[in-house]
PDB file of N, CA and C in Angstrom:
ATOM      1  N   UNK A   1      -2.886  10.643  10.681  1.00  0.00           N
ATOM      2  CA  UNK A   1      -1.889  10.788   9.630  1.00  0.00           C
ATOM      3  C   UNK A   1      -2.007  12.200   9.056  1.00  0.00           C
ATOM      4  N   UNK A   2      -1.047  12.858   9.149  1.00  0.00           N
ATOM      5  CA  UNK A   2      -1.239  14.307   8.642  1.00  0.00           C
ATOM      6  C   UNK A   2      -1.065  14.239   7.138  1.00  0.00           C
ATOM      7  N   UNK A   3      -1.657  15.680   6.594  1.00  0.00           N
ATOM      8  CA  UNK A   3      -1.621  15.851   5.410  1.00  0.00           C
ATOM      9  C   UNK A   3      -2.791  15.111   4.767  1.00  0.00           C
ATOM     10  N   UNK A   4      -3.423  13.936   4.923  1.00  0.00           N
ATOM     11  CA  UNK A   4      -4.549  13.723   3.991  1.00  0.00           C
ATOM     12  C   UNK A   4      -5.911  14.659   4.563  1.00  0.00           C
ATOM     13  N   UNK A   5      -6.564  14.545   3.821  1.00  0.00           N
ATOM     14  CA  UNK A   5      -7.639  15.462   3.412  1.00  0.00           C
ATOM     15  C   UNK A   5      -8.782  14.529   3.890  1.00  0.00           C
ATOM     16  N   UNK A   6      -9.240  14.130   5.506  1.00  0.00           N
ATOM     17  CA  UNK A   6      -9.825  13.155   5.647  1.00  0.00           C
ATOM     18  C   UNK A   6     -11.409  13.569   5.233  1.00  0.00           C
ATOM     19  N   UNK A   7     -11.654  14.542   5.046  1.00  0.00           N
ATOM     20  CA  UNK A   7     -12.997  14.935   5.401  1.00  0.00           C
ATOM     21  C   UNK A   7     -13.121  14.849   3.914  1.00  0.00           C
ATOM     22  N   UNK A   8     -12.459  14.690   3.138  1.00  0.00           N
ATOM     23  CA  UNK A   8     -12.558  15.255   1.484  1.00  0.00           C
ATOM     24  C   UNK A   8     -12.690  13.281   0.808  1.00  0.00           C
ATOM     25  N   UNK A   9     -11.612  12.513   2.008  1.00  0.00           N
ATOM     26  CA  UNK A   9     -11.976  11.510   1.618  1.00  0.00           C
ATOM     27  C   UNK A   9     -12.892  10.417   1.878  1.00  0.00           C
ATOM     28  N   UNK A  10     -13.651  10.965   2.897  1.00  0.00           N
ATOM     29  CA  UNK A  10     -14.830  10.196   3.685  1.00  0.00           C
ATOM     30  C   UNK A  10     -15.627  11.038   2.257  1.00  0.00           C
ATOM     31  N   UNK A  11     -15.867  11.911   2.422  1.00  0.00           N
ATOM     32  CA  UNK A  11     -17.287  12.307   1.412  1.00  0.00           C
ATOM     33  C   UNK A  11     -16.765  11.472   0.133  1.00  0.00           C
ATOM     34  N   UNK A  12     -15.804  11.243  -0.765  1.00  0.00           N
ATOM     35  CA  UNK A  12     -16.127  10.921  -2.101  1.00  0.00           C
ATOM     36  C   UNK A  12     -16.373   9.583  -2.125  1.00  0.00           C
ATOM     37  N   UNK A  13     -15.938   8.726  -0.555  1.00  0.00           N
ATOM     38  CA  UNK A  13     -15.915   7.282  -0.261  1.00  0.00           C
ATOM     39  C   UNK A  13     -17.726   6.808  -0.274  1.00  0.00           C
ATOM     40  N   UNK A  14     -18.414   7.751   0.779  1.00  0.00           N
ATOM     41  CA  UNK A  14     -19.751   8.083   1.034  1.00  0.00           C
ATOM     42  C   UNK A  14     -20.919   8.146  -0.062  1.00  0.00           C
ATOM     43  N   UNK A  15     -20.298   9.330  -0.492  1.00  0.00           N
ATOM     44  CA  UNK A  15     -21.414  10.013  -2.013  1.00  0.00           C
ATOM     45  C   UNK A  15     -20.994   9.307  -2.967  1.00  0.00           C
ATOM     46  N   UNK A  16     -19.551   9.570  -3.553  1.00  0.00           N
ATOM     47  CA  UNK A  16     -18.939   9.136  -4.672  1.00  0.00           C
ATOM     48  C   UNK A  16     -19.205   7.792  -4.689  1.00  0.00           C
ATOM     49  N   UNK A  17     -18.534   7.355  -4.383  1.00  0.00           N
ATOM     50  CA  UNK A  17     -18.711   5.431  -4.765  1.00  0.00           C
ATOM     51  C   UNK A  17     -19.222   4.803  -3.412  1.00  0.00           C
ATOM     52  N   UNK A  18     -20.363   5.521  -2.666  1.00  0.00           N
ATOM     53  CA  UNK A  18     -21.886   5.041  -2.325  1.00  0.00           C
ATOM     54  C   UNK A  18     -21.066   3.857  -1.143  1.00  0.00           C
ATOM     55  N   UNK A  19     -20.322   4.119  -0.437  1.00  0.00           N
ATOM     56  CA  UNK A  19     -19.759   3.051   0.314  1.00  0.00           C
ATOM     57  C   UNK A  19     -20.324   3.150   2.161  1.00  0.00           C
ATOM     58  N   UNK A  20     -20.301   2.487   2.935  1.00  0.00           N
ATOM     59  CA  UNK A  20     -21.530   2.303   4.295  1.00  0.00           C
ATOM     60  C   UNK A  20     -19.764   3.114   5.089  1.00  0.00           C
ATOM     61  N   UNK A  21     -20.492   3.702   6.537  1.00  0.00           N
ATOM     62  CA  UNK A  21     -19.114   4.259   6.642  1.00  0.00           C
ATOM     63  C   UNK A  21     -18.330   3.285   7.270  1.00  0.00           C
ATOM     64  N   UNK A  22     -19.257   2.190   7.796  1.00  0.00           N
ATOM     65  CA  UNK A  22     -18.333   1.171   8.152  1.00  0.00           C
ATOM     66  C   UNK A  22     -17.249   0.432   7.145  1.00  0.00           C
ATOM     67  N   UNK A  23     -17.899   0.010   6.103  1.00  0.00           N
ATOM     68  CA  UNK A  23     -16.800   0.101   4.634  1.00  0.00           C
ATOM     69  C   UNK A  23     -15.756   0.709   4.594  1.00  0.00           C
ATOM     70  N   UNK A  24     -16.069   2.086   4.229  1.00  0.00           N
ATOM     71  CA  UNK A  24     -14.841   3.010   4.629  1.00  0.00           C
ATOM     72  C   UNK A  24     -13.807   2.897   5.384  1.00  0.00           C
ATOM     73  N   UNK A  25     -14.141   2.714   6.197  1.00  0.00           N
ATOM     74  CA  UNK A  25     -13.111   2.848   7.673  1.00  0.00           C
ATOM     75  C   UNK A  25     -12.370   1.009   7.097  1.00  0.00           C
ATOM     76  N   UNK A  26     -12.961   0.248   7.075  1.00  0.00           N
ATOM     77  CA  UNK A  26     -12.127  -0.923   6.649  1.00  0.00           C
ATOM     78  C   UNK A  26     -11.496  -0.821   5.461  1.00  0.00           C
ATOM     79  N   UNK A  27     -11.442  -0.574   4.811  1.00  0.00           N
ATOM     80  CA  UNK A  27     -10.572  -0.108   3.839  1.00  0.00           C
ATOM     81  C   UNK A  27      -8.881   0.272   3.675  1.00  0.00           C
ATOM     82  N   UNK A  28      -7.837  -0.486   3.268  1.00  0.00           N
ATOM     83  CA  UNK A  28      -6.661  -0.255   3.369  1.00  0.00           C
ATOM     84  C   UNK A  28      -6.353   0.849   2.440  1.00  0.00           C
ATOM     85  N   UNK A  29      -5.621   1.961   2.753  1.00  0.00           N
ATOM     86  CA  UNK A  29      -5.372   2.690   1.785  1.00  0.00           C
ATOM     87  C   UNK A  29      -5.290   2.328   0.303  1.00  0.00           C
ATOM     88  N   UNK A  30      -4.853   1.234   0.240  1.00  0.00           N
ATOM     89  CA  UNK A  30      -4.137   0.540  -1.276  1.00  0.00           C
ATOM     90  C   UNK A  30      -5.585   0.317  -1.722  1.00  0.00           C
ATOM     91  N   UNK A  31      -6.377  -0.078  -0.845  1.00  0.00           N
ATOM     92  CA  UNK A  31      -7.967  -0.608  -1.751  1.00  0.00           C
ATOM     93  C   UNK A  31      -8.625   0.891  -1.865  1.00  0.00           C
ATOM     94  N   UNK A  32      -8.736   2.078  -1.168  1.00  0.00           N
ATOM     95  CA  UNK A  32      -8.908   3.082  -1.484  1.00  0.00           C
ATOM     96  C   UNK A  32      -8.379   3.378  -2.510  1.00  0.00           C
ATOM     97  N   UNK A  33      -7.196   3.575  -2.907  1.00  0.00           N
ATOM     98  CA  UNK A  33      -6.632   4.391  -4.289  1.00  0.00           C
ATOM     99  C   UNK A  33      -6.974   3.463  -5.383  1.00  0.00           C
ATOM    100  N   UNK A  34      -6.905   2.228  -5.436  1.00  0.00           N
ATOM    101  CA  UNK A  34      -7.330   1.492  -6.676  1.00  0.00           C
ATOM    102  C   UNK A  34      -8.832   1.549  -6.718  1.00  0.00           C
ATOM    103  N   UNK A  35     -10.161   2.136  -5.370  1.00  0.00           N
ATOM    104  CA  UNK A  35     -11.232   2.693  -6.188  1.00  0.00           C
ATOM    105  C   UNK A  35     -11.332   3.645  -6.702  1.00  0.00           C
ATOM    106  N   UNK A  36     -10.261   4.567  -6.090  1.00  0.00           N
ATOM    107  CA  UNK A  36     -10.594   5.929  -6.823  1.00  0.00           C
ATOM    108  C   UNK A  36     -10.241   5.961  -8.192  1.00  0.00           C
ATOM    109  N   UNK A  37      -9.644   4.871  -8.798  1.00  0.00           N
ATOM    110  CA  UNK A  37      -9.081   5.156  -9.858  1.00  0.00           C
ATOM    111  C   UNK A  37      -7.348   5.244  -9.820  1.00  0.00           C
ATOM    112  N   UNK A  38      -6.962   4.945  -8.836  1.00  0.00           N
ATOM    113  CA  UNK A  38      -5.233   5.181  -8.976  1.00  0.00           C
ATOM    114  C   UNK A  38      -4.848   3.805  -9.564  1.00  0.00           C
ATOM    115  N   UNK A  39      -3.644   3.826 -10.651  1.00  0.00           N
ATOM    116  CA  UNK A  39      -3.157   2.493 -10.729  1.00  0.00           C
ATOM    117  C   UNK A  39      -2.541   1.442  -9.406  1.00  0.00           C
ATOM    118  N   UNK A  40      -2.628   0.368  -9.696  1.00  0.00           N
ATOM    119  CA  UNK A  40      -2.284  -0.865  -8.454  1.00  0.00           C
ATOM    120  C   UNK A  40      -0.150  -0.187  -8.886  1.00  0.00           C
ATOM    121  N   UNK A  41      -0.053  -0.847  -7.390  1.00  0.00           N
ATOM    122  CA  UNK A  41       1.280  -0.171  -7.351  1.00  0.00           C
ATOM    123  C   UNK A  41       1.887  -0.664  -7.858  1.00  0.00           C
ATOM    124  N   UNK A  42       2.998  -0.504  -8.511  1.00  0.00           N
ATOM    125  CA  UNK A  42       3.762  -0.678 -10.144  1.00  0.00           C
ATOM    126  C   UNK A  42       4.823  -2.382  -9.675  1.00  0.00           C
ATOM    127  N   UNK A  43       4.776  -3.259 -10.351  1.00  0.00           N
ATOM    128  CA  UNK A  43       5.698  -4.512 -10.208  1.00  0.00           C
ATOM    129  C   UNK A  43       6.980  -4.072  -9.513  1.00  0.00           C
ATOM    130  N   UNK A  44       7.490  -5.174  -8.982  1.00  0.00           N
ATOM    131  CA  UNK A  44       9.385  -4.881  -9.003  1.00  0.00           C
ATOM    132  C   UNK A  44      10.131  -4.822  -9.813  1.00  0.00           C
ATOM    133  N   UNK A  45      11.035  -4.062  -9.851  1.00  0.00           N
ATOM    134  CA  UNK A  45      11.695  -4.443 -11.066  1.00  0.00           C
ATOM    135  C   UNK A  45      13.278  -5.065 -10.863  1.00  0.00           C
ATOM    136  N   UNK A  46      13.455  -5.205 -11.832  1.00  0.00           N
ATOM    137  CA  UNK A  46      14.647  -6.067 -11.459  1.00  0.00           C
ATOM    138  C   UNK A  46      15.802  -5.285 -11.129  1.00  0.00           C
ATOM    139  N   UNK A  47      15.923  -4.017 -11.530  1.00  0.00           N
ATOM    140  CA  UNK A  47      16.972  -3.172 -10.735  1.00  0.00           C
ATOM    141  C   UNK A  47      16.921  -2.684  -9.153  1.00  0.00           C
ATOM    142  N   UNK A  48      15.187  -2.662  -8.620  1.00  0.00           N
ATOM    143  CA  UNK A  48      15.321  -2.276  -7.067  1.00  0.00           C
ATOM    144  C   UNK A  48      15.505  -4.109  -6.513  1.00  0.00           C
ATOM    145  N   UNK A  49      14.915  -5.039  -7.317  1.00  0.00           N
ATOM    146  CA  UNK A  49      15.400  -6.503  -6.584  1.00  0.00           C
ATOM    147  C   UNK A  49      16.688  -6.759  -6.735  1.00  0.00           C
ATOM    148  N   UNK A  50      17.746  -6.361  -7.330  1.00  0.00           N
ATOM    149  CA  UNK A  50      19.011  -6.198  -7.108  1.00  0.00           C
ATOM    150  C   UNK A  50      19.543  -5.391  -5.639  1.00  0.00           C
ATOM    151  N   UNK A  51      18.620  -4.487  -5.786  1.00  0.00           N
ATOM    152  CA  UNK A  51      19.094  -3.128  -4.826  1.00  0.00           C
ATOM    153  C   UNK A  51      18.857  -4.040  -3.066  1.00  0.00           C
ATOM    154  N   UNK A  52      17.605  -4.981  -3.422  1.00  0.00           N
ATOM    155  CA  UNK A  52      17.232  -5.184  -2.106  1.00  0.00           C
ATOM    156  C   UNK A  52      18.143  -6.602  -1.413  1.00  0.00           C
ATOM    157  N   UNK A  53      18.454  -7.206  -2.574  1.00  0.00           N
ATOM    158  CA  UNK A  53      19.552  -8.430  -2.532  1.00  0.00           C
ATOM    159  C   UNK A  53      21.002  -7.665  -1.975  1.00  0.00           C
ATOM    160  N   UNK A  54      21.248  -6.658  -2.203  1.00  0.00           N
ATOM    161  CA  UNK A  54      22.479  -6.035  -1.760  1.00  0.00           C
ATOM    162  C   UNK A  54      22.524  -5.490  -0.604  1.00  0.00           C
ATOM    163  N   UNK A  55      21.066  -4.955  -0.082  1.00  0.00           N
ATOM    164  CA  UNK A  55      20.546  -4.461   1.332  1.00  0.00           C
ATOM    165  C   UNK A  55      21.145  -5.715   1.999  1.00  0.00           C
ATOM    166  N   UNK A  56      20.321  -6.814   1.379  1.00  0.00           N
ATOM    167  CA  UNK A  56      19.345  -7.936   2.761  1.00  0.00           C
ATOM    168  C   UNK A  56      19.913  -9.287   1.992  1.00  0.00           C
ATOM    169  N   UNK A  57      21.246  -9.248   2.120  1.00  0.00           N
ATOM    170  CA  UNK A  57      21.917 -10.608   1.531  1.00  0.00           C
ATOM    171  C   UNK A  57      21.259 -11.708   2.303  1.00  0.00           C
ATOM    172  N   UNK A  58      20.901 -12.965   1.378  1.00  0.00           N
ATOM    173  CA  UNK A  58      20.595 -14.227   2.242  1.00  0.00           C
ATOM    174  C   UNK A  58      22.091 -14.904   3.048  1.00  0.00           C
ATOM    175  N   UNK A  59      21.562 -14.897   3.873  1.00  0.00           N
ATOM    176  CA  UNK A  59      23.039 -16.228   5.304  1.00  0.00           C
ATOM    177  C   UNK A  59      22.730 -17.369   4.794  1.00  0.00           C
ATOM    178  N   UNK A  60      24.084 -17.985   4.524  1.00  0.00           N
ATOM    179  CA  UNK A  60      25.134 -19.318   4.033  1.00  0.00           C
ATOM    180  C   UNK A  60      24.025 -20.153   5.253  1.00  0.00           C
ATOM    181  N   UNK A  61      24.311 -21.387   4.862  1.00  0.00           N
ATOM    182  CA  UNK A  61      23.550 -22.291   6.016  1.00  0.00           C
ATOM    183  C   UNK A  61      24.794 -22.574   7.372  1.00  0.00           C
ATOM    184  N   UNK A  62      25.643 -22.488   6.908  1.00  0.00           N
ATOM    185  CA  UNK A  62      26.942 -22.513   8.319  1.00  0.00           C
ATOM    186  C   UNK A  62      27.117 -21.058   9.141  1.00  0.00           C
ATOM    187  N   UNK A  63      26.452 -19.867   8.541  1.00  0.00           N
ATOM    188  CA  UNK A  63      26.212 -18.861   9.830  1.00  0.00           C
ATOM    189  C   UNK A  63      25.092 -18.654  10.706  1.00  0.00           C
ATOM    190  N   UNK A  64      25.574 -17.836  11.583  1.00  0.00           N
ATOM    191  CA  UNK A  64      24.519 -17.992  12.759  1.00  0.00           C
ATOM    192  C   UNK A  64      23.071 -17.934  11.970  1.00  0.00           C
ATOM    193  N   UNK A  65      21.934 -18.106  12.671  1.00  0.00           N
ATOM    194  CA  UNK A  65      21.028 -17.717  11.948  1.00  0.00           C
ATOM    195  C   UNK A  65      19.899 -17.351  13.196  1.00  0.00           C
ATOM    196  N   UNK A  66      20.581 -17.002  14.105  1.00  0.00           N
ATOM    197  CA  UNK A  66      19.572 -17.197  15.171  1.00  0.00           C
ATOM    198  C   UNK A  66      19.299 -18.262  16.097  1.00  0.00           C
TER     199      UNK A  66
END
């Protein structure tokens, strides 16, 4: 994945919060940023769940459905 800073984030994973490198490597990004301190990613809100209802309308039970 370009652009991250892998070497910058193995060491603070390592030293910083003392983690085995096997740890590390299992680690989903999302559980990475909520140790470093990043907030958990922000709720839905009800204006993009509108947005996504207008994307990705639910099918009537009388159309195809597959």
């Amino acid at each position: 994945m370009a652009g991250l800073d892998w070497a910058g984030l193995l060491r603070v994973g390592l030293e910083g919060l003392r983690l085995s490198p096997d740890a590390f490597w299992r680690l989903t990004p999302a559980e990475l940023r909520i140790m470093l301190g990043a907030s958990a990613v922000s709720p839905l809100s009800r204006a993009r769940l509108d947005e996504l209802l207008r994307a990705y309308p639910d099918m009537r039970k009388d159309e195809d459905d597959g």
